[in-house]
C-alpha atoms as a PDB file:
ATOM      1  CA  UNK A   1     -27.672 103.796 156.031  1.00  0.00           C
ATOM      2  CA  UNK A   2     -30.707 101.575 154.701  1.00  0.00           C
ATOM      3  CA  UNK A   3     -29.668  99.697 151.560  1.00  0.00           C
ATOM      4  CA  UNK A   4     -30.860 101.196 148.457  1.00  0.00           C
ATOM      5  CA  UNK A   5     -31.686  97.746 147.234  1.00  0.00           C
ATOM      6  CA  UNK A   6     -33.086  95.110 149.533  1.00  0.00           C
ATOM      7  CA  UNK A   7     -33.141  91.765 149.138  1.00  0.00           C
ATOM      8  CA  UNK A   8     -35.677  89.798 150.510  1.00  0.00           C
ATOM      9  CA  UNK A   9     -34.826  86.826 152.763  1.00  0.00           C
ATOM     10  CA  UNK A  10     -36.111  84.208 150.382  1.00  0.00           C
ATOM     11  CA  UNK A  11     -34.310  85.371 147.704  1.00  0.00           C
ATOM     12  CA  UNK A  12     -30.950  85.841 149.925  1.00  0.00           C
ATOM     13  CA  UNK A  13     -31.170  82.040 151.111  1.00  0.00           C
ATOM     14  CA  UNK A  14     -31.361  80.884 147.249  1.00  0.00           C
ATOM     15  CA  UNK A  15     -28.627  82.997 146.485  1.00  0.00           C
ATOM     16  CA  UNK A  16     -26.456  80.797 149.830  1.00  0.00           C
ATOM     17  CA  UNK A  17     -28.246  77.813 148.199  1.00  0.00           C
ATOM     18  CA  UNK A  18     -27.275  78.435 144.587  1.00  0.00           C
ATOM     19  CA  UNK A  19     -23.718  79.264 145.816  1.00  0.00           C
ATOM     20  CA  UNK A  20     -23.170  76.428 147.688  1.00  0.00           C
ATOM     21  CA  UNK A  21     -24.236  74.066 145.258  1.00  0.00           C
ATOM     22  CA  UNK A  22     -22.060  75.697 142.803  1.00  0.00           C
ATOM     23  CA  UNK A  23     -18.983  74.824 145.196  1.00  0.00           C
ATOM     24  CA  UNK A  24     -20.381  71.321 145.556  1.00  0.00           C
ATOM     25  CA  UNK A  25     -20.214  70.865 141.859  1.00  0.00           C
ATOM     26  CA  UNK A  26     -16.670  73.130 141.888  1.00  0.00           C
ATOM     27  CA  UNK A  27     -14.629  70.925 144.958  1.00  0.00           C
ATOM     28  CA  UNK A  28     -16.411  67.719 143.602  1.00  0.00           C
ATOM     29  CA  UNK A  29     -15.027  68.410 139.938  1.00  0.00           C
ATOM     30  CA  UNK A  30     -11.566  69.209 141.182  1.00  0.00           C
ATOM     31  CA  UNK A  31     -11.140  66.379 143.156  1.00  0.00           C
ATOM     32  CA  UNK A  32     -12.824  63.836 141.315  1.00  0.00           C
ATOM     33  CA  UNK A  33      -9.981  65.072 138.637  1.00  0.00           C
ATOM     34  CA  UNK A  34      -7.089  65.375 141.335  1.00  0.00           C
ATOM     35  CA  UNK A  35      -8.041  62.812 143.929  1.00  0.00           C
ATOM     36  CA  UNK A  36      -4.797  63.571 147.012  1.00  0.00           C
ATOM     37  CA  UNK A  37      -6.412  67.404 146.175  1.00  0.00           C
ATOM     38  CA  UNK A  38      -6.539  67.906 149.943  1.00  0.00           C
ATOM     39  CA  UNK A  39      -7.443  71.527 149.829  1.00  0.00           C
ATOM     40  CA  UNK A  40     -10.217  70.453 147.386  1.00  0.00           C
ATOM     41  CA  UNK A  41     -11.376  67.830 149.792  1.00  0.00           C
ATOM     42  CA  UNK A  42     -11.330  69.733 153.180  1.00  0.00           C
ATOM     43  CA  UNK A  43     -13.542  72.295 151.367  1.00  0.00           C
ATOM     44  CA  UNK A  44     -15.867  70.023 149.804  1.00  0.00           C
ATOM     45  CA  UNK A  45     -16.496  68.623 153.258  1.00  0.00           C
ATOM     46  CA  UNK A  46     -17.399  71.625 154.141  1.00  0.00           C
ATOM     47  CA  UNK A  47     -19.439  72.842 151.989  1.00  0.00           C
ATOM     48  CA  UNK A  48     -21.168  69.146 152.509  1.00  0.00           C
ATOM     49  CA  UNK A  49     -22.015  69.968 156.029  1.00  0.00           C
ATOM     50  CA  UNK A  50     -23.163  73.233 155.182  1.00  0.00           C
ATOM     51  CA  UNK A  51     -25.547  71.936 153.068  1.00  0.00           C
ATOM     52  CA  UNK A  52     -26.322  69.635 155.571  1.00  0.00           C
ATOM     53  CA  UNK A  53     -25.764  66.193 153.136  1.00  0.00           C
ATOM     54  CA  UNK A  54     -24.321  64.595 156.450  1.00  0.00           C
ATOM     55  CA  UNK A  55     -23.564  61.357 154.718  1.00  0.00           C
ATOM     56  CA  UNK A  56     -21.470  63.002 151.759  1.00  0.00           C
ATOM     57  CA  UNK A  57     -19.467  65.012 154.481  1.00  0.00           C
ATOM     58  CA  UNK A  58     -18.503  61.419 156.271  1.00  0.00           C
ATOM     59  CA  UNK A  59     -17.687  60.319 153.301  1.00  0.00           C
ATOM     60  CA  UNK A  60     -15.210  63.144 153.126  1.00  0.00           C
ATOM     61  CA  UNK A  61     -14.216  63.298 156.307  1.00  0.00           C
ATOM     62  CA  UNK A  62     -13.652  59.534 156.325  1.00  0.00           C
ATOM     63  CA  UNK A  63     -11.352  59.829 152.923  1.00  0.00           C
ATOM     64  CA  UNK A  64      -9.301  62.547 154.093  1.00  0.00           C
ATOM     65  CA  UNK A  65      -8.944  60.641 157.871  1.00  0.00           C
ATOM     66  CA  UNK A  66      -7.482  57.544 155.964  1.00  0.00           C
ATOM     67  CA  UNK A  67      -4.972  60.212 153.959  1.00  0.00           C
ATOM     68  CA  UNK A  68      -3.884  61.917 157.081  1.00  0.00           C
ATOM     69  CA  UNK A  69      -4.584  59.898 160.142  1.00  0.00           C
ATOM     70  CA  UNK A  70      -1.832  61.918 162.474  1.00  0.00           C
ATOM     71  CA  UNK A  71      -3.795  65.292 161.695  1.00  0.00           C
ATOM     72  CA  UNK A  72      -6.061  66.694 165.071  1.00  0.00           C
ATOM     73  CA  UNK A  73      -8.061  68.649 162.805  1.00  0.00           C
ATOM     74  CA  UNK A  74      -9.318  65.689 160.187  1.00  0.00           C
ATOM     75  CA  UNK A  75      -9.863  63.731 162.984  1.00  0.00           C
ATOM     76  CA  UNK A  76     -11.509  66.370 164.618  1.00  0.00           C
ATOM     77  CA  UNK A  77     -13.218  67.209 161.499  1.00  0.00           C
ATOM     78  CA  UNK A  78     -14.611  63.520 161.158  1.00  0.00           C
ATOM     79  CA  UNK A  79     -15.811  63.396 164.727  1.00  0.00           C
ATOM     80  CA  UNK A  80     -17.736  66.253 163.842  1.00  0.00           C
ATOM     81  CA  UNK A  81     -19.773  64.603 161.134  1.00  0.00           C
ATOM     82  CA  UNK A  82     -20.100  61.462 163.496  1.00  0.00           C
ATOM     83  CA  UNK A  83     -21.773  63.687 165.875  1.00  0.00           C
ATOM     84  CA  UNK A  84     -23.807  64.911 163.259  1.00  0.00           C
ATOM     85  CA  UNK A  85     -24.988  61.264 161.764  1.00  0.00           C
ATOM     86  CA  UNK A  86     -26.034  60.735 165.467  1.00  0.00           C
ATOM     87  CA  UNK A  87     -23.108  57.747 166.043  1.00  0.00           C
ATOM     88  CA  UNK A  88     -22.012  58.870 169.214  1.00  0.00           C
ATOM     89  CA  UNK A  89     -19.556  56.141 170.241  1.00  0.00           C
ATOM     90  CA  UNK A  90     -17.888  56.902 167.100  1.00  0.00           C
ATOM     91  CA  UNK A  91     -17.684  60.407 167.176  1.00  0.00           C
ATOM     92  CA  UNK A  92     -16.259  60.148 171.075  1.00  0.00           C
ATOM     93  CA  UNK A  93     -13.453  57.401 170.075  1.00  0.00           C
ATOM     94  CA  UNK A  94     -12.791  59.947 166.781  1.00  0.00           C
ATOM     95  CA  UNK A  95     -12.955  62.919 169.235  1.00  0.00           C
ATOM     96  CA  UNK A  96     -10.438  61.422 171.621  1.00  0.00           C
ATOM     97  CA  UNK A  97      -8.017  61.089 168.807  1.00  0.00           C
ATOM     98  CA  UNK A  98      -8.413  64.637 167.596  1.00  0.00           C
ATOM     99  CA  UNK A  99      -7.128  65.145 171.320  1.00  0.00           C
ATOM    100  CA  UNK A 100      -4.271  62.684 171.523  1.00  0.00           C
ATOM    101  CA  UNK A 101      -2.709  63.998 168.479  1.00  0.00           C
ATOM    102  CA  UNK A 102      -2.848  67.544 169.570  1.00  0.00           C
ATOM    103  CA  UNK A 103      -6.501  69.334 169.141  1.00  0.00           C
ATOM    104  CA  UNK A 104      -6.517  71.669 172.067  1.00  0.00           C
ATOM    105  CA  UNK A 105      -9.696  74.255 171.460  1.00  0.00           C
ATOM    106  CA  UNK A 106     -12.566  72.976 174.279  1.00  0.00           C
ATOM    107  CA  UNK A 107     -13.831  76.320 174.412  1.00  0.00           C
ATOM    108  CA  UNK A 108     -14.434  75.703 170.350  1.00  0.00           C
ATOM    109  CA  UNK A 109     -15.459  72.204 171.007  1.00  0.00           C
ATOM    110  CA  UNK A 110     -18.327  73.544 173.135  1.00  0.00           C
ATOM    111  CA  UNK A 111     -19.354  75.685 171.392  1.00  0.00           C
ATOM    112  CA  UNK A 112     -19.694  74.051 167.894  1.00  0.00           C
ATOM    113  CA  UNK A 113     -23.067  73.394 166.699  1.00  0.00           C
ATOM    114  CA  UNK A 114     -21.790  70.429 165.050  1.00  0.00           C
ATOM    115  CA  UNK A 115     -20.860  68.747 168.165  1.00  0.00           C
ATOM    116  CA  UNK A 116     -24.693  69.278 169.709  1.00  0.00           C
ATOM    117  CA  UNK A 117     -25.015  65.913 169.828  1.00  0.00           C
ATOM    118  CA  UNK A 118     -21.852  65.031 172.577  1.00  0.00           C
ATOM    119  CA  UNK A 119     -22.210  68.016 174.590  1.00  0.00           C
ATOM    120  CA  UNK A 120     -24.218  66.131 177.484  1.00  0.00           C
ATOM    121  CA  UNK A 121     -21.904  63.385 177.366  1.00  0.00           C
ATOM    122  CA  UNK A 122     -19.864  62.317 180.552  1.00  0.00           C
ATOM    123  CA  UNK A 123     -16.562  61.756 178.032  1.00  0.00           C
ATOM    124  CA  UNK A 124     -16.775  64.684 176.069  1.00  0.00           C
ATOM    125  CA  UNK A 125     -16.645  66.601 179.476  1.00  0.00           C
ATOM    126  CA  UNK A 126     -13.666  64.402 180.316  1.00  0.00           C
ATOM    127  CA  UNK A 127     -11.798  65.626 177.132  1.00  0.00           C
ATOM    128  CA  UNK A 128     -12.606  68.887 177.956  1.00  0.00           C
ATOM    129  CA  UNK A 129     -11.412  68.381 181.601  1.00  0.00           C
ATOM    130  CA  UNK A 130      -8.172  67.249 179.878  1.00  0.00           C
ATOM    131  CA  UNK A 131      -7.886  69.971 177.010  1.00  0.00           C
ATOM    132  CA  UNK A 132      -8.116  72.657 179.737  1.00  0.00           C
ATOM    133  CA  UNK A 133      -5.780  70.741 182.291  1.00  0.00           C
ATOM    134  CA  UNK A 134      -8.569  70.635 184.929  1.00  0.00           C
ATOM    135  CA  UNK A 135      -8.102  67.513 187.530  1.00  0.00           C
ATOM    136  CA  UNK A 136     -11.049  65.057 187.549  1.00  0.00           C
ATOM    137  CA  UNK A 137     -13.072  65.137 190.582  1.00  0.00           C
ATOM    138  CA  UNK A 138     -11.631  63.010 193.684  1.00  0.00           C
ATOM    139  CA  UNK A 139     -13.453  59.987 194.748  1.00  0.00           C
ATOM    140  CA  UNK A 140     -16.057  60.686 197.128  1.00  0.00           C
ATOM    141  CA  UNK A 141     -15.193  60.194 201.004  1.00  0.00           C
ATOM    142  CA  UNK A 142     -11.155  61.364 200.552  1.00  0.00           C
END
């Protein structure tokens, strides 16, 4: 059934816009009130990213790594907006942590735009090698 009221695509991106900046302002508010807010600060990271204000999300990402460095999903979290500031190194060494401490989702890891920038990378296909128990090619002549 066609909707009775259409909205047109310019209007429906400043409506994401508009909302998104609302939960900016929201998840900044809350934690610049309640600073070990983690909920507040996981979402505010993402709503960063969405947005795409890279540098805000690392900022994030980077708080909530220092709060809970044994966590494979803030460190996975912060590799992500590594990848996306284009600091590869960084990302991979962040990325292999993720792993160590228990992130186990290549198939998600491949396919997550925000990790575009590692997917032609020899170690990133090494972690993946490792998340999916895969042996590592043999040397060449055994």
């Amino acid at each position: 059934m066609d909707d009775p009221f259409p909205i047109s695509p310019r209007i429906q991106e400043r409506l994401t816009t508009v909302g998104l900046e609302f939960e900016a302002e929201f998840y900044g508010a809350a934690t610049h009130r309640q600073p070990d807010n983690l909920d507040a600060l996981v979402e505010l990271g993402h709503v960063y990213t969405r947005m795409e204000r890279y540098g805000e999300g690392l900022q994030v990402d980077q708080e909530l790594a220092r709060l809970m460095p044994e966590d494979a999903t803030v460190q996975y979290n912060l590799a992500c907006s590594l990848a996306l500031m284009g600091r590869i190194d960084p990302a991979l060494d962040t990325l292999e942590r993720a792993v160590s401490l228990g992130y186990d989702d290549p198939d998600h890891l491949l396919e997550d735009e925000d990790m575009r920038g590692l997917w032609n990378e020899p170690r990133l296909r090494e972690l993946v090698r490792l998340m999916q128990r895969v042996p590592a090619d043999p040397p060449a002549g055994n």
